[in-house]
PDB file of N, CA and C in Angstrom:
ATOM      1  N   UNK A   1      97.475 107.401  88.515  1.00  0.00           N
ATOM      2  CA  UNK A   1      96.424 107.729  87.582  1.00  0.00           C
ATOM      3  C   UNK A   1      95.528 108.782  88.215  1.00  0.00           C
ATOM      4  N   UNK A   2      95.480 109.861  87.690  1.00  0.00           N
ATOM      5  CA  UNK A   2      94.701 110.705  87.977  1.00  0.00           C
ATOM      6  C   UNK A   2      93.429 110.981  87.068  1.00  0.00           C
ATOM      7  N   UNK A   3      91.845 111.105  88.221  1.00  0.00           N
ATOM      8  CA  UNK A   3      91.376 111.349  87.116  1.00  0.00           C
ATOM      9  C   UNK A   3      90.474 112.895  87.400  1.00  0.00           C
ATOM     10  N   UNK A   4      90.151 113.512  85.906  1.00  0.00           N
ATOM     11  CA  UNK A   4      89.967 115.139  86.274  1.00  0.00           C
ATOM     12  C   UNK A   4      88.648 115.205  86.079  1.00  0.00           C
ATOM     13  N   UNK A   5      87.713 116.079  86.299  1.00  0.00           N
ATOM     14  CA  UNK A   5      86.375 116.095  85.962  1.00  0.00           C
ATOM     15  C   UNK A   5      85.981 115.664  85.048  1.00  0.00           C
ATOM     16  N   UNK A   6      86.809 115.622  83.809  1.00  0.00           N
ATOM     17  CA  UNK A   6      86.107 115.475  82.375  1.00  0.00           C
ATOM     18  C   UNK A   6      86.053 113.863  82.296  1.00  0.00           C
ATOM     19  N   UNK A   7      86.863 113.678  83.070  1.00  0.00           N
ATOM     20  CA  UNK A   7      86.778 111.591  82.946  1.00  0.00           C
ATOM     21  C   UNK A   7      85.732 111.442  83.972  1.00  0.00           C
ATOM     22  N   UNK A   8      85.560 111.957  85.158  1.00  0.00           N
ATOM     23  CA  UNK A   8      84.543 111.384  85.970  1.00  0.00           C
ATOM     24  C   UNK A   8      82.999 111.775  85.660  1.00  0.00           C
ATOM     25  N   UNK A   9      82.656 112.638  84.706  1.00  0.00           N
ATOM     26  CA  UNK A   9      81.642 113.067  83.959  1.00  0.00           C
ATOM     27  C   UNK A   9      81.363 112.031  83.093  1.00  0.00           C
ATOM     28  N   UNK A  10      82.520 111.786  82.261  1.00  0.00           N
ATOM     29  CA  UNK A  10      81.960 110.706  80.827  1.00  0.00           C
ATOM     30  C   UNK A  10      81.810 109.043  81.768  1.00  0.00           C
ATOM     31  N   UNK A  11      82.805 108.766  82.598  1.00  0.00           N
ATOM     32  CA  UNK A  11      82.415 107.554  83.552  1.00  0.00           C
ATOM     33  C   UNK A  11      80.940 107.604  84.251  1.00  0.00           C
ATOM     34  N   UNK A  12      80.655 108.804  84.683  1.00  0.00           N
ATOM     35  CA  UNK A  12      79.387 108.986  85.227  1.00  0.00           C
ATOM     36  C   UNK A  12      77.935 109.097  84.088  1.00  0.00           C
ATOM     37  N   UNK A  13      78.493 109.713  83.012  1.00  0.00           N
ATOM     38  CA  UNK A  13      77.575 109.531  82.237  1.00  0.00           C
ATOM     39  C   UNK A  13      77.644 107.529  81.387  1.00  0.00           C
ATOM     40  N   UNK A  14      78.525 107.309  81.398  1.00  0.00           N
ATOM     41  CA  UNK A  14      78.284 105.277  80.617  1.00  0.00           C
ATOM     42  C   UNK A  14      77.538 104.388  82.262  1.00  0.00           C
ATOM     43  N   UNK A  15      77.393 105.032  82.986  1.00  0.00           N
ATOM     44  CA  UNK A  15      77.162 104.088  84.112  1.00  0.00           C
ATOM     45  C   UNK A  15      75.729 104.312  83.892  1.00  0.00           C
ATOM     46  N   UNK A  16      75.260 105.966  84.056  1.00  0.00           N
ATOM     47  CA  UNK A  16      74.035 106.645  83.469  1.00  0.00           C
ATOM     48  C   UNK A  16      73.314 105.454  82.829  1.00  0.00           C
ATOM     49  N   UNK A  17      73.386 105.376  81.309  1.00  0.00           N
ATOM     50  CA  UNK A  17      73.553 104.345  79.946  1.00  0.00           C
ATOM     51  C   UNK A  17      73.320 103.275  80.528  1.00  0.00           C
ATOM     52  N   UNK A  18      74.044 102.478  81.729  1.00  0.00           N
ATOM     53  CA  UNK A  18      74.340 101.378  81.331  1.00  0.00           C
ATOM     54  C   UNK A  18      73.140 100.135  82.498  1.00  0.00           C
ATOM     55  N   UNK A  19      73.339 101.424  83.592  1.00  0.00           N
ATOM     56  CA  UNK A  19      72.116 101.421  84.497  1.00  0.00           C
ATOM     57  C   UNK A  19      71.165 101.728  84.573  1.00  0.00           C
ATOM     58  N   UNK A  20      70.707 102.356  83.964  1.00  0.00           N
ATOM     59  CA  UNK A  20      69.590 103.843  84.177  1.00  0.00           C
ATOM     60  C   UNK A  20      69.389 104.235  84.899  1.00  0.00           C
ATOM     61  N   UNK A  21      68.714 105.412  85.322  1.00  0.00           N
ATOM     62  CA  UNK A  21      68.717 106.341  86.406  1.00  0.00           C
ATOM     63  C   UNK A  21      67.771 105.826  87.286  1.00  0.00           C
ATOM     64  N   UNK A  22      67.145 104.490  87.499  1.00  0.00           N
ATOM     65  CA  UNK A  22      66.383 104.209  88.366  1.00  0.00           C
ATOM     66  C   UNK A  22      67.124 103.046  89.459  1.00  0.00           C
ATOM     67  N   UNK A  23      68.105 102.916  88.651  1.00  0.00           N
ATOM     68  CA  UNK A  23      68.388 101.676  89.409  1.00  0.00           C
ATOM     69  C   UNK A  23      70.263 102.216  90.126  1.00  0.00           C
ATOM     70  N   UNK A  24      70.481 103.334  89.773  1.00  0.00           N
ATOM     71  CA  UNK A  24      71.230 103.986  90.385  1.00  0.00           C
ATOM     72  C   UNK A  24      71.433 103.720  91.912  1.00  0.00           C
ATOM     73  N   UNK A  25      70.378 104.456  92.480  1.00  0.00           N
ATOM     74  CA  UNK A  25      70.686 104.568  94.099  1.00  0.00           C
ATOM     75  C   UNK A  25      70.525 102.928  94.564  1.00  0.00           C
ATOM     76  N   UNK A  26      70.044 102.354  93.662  1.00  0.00           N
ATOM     77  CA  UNK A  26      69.948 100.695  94.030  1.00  0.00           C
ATOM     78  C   UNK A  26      71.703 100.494  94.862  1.00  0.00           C
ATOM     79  N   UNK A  27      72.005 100.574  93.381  1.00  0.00           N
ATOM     80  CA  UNK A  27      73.043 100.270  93.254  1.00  0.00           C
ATOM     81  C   UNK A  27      74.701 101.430  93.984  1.00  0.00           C
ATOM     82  N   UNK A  28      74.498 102.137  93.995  1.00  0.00           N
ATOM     83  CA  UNK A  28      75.410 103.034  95.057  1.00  0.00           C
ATOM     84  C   UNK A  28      75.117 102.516  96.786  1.00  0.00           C
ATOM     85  N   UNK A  29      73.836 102.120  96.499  1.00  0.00           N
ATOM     86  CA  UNK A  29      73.200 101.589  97.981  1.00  0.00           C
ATOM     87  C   UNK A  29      73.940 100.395  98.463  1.00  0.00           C
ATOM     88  N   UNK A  30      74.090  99.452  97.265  1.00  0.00           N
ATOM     89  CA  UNK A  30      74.899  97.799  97.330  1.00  0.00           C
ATOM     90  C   UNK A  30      76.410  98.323  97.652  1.00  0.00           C
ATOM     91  N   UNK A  31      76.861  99.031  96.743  1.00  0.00           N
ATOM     92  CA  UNK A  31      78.459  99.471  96.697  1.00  0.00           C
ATOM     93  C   UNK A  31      79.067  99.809  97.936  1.00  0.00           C
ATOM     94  N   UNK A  32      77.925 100.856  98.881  1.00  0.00           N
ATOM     95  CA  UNK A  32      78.461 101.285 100.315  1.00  0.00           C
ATOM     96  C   UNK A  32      78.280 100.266 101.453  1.00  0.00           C
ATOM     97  N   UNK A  33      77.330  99.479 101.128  1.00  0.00           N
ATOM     98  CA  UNK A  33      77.250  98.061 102.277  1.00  0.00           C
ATOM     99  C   UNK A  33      78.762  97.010 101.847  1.00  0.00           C
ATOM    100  N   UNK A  34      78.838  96.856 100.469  1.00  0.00           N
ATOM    101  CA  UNK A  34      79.869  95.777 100.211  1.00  0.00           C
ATOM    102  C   UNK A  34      81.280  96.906 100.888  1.00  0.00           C
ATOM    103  N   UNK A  35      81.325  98.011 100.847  1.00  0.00           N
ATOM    104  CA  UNK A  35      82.223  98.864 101.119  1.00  0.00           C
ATOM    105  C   UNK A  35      82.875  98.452 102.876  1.00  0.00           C
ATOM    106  N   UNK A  36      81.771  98.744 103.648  1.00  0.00           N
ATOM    107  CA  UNK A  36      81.132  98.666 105.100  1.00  0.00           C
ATOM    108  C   UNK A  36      81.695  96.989 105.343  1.00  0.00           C
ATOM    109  N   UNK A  37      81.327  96.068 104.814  1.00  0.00           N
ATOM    110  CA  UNK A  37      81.510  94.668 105.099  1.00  0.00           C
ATOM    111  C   UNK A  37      82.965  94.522 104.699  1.00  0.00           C
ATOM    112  N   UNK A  38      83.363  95.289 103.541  1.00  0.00           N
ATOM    113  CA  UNK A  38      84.873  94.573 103.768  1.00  0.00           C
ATOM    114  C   UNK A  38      85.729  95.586 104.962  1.00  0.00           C
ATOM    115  N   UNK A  39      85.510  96.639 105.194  1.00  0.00           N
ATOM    116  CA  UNK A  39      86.215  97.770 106.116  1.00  0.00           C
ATOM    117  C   UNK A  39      86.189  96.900 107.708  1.00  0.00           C
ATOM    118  N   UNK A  40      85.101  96.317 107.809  1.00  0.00           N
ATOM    119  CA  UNK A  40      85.065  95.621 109.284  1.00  0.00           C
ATOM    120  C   UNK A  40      85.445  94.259 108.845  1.00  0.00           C
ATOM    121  N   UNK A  41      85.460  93.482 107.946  1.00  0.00           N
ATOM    122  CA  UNK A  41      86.404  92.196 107.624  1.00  0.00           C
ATOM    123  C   UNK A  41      87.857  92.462 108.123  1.00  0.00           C
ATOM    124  N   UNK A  42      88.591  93.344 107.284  1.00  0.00           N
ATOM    125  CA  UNK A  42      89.726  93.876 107.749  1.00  0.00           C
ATOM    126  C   UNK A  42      90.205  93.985 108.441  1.00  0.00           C
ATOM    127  N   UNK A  43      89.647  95.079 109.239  1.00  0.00           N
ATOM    128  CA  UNK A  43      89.361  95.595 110.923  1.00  0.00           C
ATOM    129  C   UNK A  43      89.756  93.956 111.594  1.00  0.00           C
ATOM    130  N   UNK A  44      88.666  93.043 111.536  1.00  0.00           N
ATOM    131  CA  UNK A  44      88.576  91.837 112.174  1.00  0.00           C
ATOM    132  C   UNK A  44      89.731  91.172 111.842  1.00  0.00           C
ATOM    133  N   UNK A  45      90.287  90.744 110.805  1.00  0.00           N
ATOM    134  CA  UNK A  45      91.546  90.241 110.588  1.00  0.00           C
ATOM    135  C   UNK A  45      92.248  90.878 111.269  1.00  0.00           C
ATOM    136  N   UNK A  46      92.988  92.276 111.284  1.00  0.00           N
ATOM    137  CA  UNK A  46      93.812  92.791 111.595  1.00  0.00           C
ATOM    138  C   UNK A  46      93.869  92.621 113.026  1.00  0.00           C
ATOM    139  N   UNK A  47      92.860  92.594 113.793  1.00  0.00           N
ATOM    140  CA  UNK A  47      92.706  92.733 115.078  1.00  0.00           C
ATOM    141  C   UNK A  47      92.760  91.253 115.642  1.00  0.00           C
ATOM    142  N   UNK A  48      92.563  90.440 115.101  1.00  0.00           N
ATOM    143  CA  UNK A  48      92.859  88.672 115.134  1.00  0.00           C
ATOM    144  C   UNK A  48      94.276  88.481 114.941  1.00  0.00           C
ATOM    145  N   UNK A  49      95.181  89.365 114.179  1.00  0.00           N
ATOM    146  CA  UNK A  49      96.019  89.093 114.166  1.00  0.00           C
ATOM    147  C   UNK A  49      97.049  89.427 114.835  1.00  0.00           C
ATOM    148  N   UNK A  50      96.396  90.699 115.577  1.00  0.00           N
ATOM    149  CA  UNK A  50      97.544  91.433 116.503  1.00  0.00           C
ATOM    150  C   UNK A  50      97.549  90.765 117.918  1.00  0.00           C
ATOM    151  N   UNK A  51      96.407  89.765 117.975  1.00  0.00           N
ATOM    152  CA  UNK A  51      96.156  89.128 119.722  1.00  0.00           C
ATOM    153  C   UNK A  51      96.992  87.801 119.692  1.00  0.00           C
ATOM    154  N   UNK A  52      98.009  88.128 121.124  1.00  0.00           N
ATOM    155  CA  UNK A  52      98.676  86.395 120.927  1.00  0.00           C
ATOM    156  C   UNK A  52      97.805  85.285 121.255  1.00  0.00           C
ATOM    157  N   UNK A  53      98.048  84.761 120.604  1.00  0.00           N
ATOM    158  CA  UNK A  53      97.477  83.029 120.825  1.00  0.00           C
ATOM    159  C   UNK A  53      97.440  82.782 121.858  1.00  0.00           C
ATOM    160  N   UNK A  54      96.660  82.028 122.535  1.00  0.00           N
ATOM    161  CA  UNK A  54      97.101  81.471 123.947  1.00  0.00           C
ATOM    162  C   UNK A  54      97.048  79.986 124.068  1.00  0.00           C
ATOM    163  N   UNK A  55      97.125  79.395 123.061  1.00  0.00           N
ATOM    164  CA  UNK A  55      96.859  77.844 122.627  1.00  0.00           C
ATOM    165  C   UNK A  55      98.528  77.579 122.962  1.00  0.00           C
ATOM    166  N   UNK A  56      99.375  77.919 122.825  1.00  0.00           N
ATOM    167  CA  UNK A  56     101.138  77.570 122.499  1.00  0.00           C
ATOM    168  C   UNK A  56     101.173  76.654 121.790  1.00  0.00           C
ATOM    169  N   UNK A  57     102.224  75.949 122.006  1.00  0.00           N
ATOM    170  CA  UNK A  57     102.728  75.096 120.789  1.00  0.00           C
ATOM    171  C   UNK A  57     102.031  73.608 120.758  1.00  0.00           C
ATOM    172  N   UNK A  58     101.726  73.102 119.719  1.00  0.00           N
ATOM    173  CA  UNK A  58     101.540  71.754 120.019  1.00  0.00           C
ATOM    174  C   UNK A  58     102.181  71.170 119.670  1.00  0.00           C
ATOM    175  N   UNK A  59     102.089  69.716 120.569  1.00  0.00           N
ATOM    176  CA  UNK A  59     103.395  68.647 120.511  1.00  0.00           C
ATOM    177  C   UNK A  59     102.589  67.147 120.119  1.00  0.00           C
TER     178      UNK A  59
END
């Protein structure tokens, strides 16, 4: 799915509408922290998952 200026204009303008222009940077502000928290969630999984255990097997 591609999208071309003319869709990210009319998307940008219903958000406009739907938010108003005050509560905008509120909200782009929330989007890049929730962004940030899952990028280092990840990170943390991934990196939990690449370390061997050192517990071994239990019996």
């Amino acid at each position: 799915m591609n999208l071309g200026p003319t869709e990210l204009i009319i998307i940008l303008v219903i958000v406009l509408v739907l938010f108003g222009g005050a509560k905008l940077p509120k909200l782009a502000k929330s989007l890049g922290e929730a962004q940030r928290e899952f990028k280092k969630g990840a990170e943390e999984s991934e990196s939990a998952s690449d370390t061997p255990s050192d517990a071994g097997p239990v019996s």
